[in-house]
C-alpha atoms as a PDB file:
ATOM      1  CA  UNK A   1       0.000   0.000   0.000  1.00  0.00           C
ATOM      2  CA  UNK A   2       0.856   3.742  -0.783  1.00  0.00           C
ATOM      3  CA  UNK A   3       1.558   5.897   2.292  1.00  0.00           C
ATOM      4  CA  UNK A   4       0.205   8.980   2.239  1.00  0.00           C
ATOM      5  CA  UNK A   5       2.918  11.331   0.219  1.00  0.00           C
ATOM      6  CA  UNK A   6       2.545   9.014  -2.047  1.00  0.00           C
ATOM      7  CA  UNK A   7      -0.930   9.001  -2.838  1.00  0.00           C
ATOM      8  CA  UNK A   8      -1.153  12.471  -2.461  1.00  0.00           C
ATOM      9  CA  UNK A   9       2.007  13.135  -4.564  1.00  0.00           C
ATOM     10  CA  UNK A  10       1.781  14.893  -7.844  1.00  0.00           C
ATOM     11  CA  UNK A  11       5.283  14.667  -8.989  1.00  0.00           C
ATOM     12  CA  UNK A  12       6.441  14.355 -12.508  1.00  0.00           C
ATOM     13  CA  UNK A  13       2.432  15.131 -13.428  1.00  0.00           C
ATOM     14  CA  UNK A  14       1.597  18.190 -15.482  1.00  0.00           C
ATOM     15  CA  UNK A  15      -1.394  20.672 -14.649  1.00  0.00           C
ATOM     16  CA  UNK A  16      -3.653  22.503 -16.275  1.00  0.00           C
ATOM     17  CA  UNK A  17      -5.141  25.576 -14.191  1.00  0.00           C
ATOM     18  CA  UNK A  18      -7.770  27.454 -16.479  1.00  0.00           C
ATOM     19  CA  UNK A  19      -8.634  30.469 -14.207  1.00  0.00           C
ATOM     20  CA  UNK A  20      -5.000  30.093 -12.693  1.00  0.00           C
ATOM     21  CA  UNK A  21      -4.668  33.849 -12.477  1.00  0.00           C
ATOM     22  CA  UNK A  22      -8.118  34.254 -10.181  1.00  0.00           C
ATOM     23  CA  UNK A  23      -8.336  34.152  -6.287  1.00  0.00           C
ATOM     24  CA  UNK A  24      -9.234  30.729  -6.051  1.00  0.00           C
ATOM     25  CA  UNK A  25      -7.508  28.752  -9.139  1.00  0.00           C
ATOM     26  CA  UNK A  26      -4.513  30.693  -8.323  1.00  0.00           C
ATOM     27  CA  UNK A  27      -4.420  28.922  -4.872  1.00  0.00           C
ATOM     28  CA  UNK A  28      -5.180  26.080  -6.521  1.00  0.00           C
ATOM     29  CA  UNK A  29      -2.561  25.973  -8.956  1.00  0.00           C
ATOM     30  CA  UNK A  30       0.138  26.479  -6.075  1.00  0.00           C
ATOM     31  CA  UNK A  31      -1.341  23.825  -4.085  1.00  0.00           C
ATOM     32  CA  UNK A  32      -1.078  21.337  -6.790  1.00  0.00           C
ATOM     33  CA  UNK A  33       2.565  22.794  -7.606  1.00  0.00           C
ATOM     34  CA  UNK A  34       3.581  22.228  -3.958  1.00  0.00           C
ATOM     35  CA  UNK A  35       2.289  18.468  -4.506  1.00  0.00           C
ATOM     36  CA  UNK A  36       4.806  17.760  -7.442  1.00  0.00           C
ATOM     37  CA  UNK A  37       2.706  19.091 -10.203  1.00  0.00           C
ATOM     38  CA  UNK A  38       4.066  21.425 -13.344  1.00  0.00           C
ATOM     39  CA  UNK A  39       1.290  23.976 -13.457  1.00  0.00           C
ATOM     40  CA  UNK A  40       0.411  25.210 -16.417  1.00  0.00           C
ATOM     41  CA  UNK A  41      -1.108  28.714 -15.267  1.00  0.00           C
ATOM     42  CA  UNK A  42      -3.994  30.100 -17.813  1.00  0.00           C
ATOM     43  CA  UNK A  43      -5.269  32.895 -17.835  1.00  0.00           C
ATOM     44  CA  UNK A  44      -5.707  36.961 -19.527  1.00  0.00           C
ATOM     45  CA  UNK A  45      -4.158  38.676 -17.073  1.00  0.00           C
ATOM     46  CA  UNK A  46      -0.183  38.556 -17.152  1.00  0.00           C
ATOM     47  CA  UNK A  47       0.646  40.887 -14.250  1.00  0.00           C
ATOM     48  CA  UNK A  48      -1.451  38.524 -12.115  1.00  0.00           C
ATOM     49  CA  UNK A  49       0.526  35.698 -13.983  1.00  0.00           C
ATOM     50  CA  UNK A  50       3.658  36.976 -12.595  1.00  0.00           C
ATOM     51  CA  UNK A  51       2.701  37.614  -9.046  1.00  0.00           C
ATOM     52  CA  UNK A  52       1.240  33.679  -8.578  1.00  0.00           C
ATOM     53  CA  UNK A  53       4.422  32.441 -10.486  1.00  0.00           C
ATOM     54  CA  UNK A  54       6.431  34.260  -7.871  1.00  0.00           C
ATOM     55  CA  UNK A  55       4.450  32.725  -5.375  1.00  0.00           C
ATOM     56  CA  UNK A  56       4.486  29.084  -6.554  1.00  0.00           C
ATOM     57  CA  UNK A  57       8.569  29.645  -7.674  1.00  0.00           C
ATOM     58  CA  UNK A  58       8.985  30.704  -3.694  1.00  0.00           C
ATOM     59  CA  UNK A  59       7.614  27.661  -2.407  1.00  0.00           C
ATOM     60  CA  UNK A  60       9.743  25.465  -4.244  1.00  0.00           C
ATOM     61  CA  UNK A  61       7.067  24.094  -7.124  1.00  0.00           C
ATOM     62  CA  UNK A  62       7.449  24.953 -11.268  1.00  0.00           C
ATOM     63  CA  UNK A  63       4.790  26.982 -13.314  1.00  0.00           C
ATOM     64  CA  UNK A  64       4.584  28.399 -16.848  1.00  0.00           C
ATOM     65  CA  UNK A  65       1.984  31.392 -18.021  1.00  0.00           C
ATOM     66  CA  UNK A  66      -0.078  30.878 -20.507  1.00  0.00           C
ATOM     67  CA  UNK A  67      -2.494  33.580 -22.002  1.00  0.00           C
ATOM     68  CA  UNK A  68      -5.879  31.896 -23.748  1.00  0.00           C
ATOM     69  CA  UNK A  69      -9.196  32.907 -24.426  1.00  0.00           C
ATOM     70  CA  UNK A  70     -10.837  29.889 -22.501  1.00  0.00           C
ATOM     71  CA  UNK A  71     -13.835  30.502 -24.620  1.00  0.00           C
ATOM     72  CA  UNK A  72     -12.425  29.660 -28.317  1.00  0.00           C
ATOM     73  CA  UNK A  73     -11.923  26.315 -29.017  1.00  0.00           C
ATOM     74  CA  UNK A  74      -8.676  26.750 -31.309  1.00  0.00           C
ATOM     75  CA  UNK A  75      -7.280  28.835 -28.817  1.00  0.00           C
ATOM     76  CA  UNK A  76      -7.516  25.961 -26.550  1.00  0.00           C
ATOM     77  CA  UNK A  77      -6.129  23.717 -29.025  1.00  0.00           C
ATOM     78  CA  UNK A  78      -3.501  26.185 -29.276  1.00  0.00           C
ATOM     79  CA  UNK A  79      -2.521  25.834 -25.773  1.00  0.00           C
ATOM     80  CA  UNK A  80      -2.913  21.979 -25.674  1.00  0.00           C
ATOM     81  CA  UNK A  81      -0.020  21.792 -28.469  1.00  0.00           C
ATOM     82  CA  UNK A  82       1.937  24.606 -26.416  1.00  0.00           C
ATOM     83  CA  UNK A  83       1.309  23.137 -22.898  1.00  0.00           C
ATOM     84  CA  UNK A  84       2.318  19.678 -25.060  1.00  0.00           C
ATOM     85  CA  UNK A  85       5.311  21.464 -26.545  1.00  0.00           C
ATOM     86  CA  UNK A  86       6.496  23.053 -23.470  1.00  0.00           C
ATOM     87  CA  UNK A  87       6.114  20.718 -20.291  1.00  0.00           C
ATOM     88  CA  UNK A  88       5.547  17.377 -21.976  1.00  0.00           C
ATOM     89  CA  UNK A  89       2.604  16.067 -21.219  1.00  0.00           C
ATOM     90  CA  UNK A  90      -0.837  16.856 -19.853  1.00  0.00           C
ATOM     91  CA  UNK A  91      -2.497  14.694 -16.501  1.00  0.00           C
ATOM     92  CA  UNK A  92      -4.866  17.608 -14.462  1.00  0.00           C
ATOM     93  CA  UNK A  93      -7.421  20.105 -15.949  1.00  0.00           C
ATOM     94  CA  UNK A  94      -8.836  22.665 -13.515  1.00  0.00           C
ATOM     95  CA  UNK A  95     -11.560  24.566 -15.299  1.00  0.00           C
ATOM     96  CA  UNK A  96     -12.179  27.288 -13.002  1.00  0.00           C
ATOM     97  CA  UNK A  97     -12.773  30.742 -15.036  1.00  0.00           C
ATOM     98  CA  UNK A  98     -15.847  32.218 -14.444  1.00  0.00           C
ATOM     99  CA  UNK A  99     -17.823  35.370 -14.008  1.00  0.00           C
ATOM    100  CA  UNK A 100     -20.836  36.305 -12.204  1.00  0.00           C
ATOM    101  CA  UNK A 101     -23.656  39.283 -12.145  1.00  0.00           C
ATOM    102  CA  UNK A 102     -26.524  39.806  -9.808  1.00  0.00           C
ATOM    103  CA  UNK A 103     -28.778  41.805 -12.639  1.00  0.00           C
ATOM    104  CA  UNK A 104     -32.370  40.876 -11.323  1.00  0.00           C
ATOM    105  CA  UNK A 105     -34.064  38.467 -13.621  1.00  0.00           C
ATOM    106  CA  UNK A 106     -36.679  40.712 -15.566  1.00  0.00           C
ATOM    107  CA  UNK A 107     -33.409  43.398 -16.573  1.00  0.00           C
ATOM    108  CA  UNK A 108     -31.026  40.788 -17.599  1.00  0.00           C
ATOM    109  CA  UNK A 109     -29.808  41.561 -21.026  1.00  0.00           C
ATOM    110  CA  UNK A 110     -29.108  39.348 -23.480  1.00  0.00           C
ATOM    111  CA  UNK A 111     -25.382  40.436 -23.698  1.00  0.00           C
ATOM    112  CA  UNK A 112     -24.523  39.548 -20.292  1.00  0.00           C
ATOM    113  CA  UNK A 113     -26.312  36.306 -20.017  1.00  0.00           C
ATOM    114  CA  UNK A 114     -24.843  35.539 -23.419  1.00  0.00           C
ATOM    115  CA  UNK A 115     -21.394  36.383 -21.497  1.00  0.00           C
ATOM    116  CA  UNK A 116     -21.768  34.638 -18.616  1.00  0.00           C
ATOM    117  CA  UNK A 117     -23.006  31.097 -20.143  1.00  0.00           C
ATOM    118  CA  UNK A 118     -20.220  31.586 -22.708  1.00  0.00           C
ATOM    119  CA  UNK A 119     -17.522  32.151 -19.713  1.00  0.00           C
ATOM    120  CA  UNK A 120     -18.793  29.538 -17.103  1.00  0.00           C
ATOM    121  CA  UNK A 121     -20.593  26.815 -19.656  1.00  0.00           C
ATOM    122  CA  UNK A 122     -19.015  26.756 -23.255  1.00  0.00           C
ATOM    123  CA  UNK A 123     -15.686  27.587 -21.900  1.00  0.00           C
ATOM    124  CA  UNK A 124     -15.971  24.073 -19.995  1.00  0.00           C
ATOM    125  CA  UNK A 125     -17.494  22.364 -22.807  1.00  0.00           C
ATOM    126  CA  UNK A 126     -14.588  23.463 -24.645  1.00  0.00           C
ATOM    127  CA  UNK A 127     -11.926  22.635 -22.390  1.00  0.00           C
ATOM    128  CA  UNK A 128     -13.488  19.568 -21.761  1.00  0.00           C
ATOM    129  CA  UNK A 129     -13.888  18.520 -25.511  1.00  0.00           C
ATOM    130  CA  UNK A 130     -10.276  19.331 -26.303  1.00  0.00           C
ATOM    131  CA  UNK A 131      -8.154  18.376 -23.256  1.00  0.00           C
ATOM    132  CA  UNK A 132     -10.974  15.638 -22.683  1.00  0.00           C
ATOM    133  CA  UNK A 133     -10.022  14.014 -25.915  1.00  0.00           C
ATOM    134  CA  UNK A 134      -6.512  13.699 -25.269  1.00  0.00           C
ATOM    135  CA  UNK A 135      -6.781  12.267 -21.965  1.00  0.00           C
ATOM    136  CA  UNK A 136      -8.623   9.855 -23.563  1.00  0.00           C
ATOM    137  CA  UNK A 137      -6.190   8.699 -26.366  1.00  0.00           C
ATOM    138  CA  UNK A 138      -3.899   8.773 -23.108  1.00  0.00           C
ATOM    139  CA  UNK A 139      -6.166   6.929 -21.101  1.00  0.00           C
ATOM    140  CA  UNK A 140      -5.371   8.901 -17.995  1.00  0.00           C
ATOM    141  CA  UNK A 141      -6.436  11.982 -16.859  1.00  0.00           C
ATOM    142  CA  UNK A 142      -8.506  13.909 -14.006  1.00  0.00           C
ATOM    143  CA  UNK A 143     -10.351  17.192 -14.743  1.00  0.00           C
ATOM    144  CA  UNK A 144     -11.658  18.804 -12.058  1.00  0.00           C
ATOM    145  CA  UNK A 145     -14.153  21.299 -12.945  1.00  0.00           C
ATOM    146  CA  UNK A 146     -15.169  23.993 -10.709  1.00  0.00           C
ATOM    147  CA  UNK A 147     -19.192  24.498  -9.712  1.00  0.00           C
ATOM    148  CA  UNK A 148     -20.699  26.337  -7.099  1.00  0.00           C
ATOM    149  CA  UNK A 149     -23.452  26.153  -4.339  1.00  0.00           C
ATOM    150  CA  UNK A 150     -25.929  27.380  -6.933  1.00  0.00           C
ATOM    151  CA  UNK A 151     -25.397  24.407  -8.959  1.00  0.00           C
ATOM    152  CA  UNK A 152     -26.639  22.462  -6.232  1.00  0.00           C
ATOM    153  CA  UNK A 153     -29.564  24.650  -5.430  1.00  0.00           C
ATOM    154  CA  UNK A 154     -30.514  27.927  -6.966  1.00  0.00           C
ATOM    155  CA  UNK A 155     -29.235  31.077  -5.016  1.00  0.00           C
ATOM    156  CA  UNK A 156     -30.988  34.146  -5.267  1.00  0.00           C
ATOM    157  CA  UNK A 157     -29.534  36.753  -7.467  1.00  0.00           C
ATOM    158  CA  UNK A 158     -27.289  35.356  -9.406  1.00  0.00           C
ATOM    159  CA  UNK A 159     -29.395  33.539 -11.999  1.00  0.00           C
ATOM    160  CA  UNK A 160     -27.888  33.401 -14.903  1.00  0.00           C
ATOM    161  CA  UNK A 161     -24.741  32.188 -12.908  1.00  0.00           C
ATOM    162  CA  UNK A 162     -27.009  29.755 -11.218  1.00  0.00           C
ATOM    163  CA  UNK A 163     -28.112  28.344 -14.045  1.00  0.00           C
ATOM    164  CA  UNK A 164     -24.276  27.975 -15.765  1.00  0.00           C
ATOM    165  CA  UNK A 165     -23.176  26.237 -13.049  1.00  0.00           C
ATOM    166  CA  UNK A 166     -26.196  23.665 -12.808  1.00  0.00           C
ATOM    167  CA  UNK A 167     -25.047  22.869 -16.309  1.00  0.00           C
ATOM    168  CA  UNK A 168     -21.644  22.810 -15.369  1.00  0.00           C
ATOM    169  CA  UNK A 169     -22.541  20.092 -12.780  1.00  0.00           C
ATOM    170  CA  UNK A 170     -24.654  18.122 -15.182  1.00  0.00           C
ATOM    171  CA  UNK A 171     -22.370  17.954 -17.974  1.00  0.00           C
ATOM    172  CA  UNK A 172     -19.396  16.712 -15.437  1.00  0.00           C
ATOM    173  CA  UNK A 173     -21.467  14.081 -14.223  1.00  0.00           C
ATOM    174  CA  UNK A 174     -22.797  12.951 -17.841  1.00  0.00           C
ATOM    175  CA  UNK A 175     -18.770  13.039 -19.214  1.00  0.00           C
ATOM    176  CA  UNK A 176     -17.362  11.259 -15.958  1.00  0.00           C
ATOM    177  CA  UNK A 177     -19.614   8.293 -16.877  1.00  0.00           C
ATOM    178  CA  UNK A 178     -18.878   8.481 -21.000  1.00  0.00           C
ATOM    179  CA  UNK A 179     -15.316   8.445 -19.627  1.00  0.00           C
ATOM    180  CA  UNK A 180     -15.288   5.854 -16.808  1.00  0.00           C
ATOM    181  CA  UNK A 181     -13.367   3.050 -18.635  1.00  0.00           C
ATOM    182  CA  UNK A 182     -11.203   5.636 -20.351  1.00  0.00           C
ATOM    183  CA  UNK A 183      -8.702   6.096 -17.221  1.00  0.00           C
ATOM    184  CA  UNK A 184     -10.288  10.037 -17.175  1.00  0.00           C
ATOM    185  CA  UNK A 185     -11.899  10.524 -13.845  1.00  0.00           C
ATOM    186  CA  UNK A 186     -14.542  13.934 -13.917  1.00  0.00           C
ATOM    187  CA  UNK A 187     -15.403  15.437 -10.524  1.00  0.00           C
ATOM    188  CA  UNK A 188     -17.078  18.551  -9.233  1.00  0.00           C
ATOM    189  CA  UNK A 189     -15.296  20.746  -6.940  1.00  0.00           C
ATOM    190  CA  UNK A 190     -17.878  23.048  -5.453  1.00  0.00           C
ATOM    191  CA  UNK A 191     -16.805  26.235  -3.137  1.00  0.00           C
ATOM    192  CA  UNK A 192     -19.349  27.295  -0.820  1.00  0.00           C
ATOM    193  CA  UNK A 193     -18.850  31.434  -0.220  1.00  0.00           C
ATOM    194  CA  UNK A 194     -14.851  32.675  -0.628  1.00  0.00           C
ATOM    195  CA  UNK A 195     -14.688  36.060  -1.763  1.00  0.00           C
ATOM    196  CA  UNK A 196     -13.191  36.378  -5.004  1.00  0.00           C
ATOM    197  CA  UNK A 197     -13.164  39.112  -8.123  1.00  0.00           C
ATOM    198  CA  UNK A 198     -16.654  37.687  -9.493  1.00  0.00           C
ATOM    199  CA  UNK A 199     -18.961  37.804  -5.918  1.00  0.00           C
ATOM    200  CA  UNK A 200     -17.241  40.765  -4.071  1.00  0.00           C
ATOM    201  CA  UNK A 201     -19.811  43.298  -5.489  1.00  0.00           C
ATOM    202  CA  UNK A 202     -22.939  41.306  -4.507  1.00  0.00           C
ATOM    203  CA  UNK A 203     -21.452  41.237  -1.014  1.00  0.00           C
ATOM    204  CA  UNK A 204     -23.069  43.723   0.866  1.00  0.00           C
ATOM    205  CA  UNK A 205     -23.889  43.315   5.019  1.00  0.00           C
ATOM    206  CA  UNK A 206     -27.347  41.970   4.185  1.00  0.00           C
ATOM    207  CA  UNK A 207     -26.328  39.086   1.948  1.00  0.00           C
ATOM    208  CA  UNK A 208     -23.627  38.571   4.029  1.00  0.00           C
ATOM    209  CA  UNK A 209     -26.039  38.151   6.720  1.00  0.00           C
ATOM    210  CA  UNK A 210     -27.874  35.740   5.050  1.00  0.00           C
ATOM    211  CA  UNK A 211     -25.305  33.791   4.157  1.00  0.00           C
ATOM    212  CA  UNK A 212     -23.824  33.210   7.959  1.00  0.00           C
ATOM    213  CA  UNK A 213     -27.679  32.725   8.750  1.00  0.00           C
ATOM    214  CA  UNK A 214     -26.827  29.131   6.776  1.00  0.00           C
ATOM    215  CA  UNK A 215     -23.407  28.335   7.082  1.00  0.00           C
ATOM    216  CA  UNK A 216     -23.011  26.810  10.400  1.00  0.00           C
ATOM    217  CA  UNK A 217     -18.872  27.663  10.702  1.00  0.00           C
ATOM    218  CA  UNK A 218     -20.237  31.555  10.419  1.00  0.00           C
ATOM    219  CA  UNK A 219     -17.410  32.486   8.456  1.00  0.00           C
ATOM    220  CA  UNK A 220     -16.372  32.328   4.584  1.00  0.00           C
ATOM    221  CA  UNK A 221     -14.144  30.336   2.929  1.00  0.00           C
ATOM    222  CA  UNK A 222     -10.181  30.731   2.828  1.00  0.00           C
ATOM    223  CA  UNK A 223      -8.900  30.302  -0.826  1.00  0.00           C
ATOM    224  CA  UNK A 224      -6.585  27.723   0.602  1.00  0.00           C
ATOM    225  CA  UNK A 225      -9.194  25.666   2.059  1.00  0.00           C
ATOM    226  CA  UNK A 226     -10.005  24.456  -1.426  1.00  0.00           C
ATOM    227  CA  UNK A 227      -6.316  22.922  -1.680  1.00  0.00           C
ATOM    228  CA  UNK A 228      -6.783  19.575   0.448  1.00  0.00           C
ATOM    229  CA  UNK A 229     -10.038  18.670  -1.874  1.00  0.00           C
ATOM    230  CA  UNK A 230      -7.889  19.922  -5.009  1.00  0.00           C
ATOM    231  CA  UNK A 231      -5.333  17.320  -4.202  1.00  0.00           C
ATOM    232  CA  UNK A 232      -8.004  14.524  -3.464  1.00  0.00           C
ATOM    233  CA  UNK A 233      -9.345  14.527  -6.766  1.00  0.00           C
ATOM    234  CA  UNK A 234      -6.185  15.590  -9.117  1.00  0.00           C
ATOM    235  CA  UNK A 235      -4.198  12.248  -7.405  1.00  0.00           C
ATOM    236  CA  UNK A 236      -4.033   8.501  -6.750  1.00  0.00           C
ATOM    237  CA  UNK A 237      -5.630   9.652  -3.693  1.00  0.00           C
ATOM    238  CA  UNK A 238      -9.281  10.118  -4.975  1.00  0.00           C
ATOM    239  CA  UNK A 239      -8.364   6.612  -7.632  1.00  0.00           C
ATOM    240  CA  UNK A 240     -12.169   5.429  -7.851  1.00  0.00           C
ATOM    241  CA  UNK A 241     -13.818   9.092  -7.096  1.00  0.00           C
ATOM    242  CA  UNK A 242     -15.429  10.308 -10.505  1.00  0.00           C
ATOM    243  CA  UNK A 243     -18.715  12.039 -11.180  1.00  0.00           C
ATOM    244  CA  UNK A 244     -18.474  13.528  -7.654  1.00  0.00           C
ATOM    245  CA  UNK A 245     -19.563  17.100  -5.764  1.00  0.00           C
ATOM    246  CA  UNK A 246     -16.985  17.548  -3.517  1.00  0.00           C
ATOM    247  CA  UNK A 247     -18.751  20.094  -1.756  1.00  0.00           C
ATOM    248  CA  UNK A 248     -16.406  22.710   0.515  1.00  0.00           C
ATOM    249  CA  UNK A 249     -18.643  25.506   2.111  1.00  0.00           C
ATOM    250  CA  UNK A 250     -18.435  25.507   6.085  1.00  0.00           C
ATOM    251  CA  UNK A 251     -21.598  23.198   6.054  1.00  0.00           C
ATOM    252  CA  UNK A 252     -24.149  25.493   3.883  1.00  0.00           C
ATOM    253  CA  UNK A 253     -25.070  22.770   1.722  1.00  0.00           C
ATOM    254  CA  UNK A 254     -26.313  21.026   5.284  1.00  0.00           C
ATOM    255  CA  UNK A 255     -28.486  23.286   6.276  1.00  0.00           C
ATOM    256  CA  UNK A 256     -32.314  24.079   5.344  1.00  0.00           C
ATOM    257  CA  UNK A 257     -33.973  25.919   7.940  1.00  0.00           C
END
């Protein structure tokens, strides 16, 4: 049997962080680059790039910036052949780009739920059908793709998000079964509340209220907190987990009333 390193060890694998450059990829990215993992950072931004390759460079693990539009499908065969090119191989994808908007339902317009479904949904669909593919001729592979508490029940506010990451949910349960015998495991990491770029704004003291109201820890999430589950799924750790919601929110999904 494996002791625990080893399970948990990610060394000589290669990782794919879409969303690398965000609060809670970015964490993410240098959690699985402490573990042994090449990261392959993706993202738009390359000043945030730099500051997370810092960060992963200080504490010992390897990462390379890559800049894609996670929404076009040959720019994300682009970056398979230059992840490919450059580090060799390809074993994790973290889908985690996303963006959010709490327009009420009767004013959204159809620009920004266009934007939103293209961001969260097709850019997984994408990543999924192109990385997805060559995991499978590999006949190896995890993807983790991030969802959210509103994939798991609607949340008020955000609905066009809601309903992105329902799908997002749905279609990484449906592919973890097509994939099953393929070696490519599919699993659903879903953050409860951590405050990132794409919730801060609908933040204010009586959401936040109603969001301690149901999480019985009565705090939010720590970006790092997402790291331990991370690991779980991307290694030998998490062998026979696919098609799973691993939730991490400080118990809201547990609670009702």
């Amino acid at each position: 049997m494996k002791t625990p390193a080893e399970l948990f060890s990610l060394k000589g694998k290669v990782a794919v962080v879409i969303g690398g450059t965000g609060v809670l990829c970015g964490e993410m990215a240098e959690g699985l680059a402490i573990a042994g993992a090449t990261v392959a950072l993706v993202g738009r931004d390359a000043t945030k790039a730099q500051v997370r390759l810092y960060a992963i460079a200080k504490g010992g693990g390897k990462a390379e910036f890559f800049s894609c539009d996670a929404t076009s499908k040959t720019a994300l065969q682009q970056l398979l052949a230059d992840v490919l090119k450059q580090l060799g191989r390809v074993d994790i994808l973290v889908n985690g780009a996303g963006i959010n908007s709490p327009t009420p339902f009767l004013d959204i317009p159809e620009d920004e739920f266009d934007k939103i479904i293209t961001v969260n949904l097709k850019g997984v669909v994408l990543a999924c059908q192109v990385f997805g593919k060559h995991l499978v001729e590999q006949k190896s592979g995890s993807i983790i793709n991030l969802g959210s508490a509103s994939g798991l029940a609607p949340i008020s506010r955000v609905f066009t998000y809601s309903a992105s990451k329902a799908a997002v949910h749905n279609l990484s349960k449906n592919l973890a079964r097509e994939w099953a015998t393929s070696g490519v495991r599919v699993n659903i990491l879903v953050p409860g509340f951590f405050p990132a770029e794409q919730n801060r704004k609908i933040l204010n003291p009586e959401r936040v209220a109603s969001i301690m109201a149901k999480t019985p820890m009565k705090r939010f999430g720590e970006a790092h907190e997402l790291v331990g589950a991370t690991l779980l799924l991307a290694s030998d750790a998490g062998s026979f987990i696919t098609g799973a919601e691993i939730v991490v929110d400080g118990g809201f999904d547990a609670m009702s009333i």
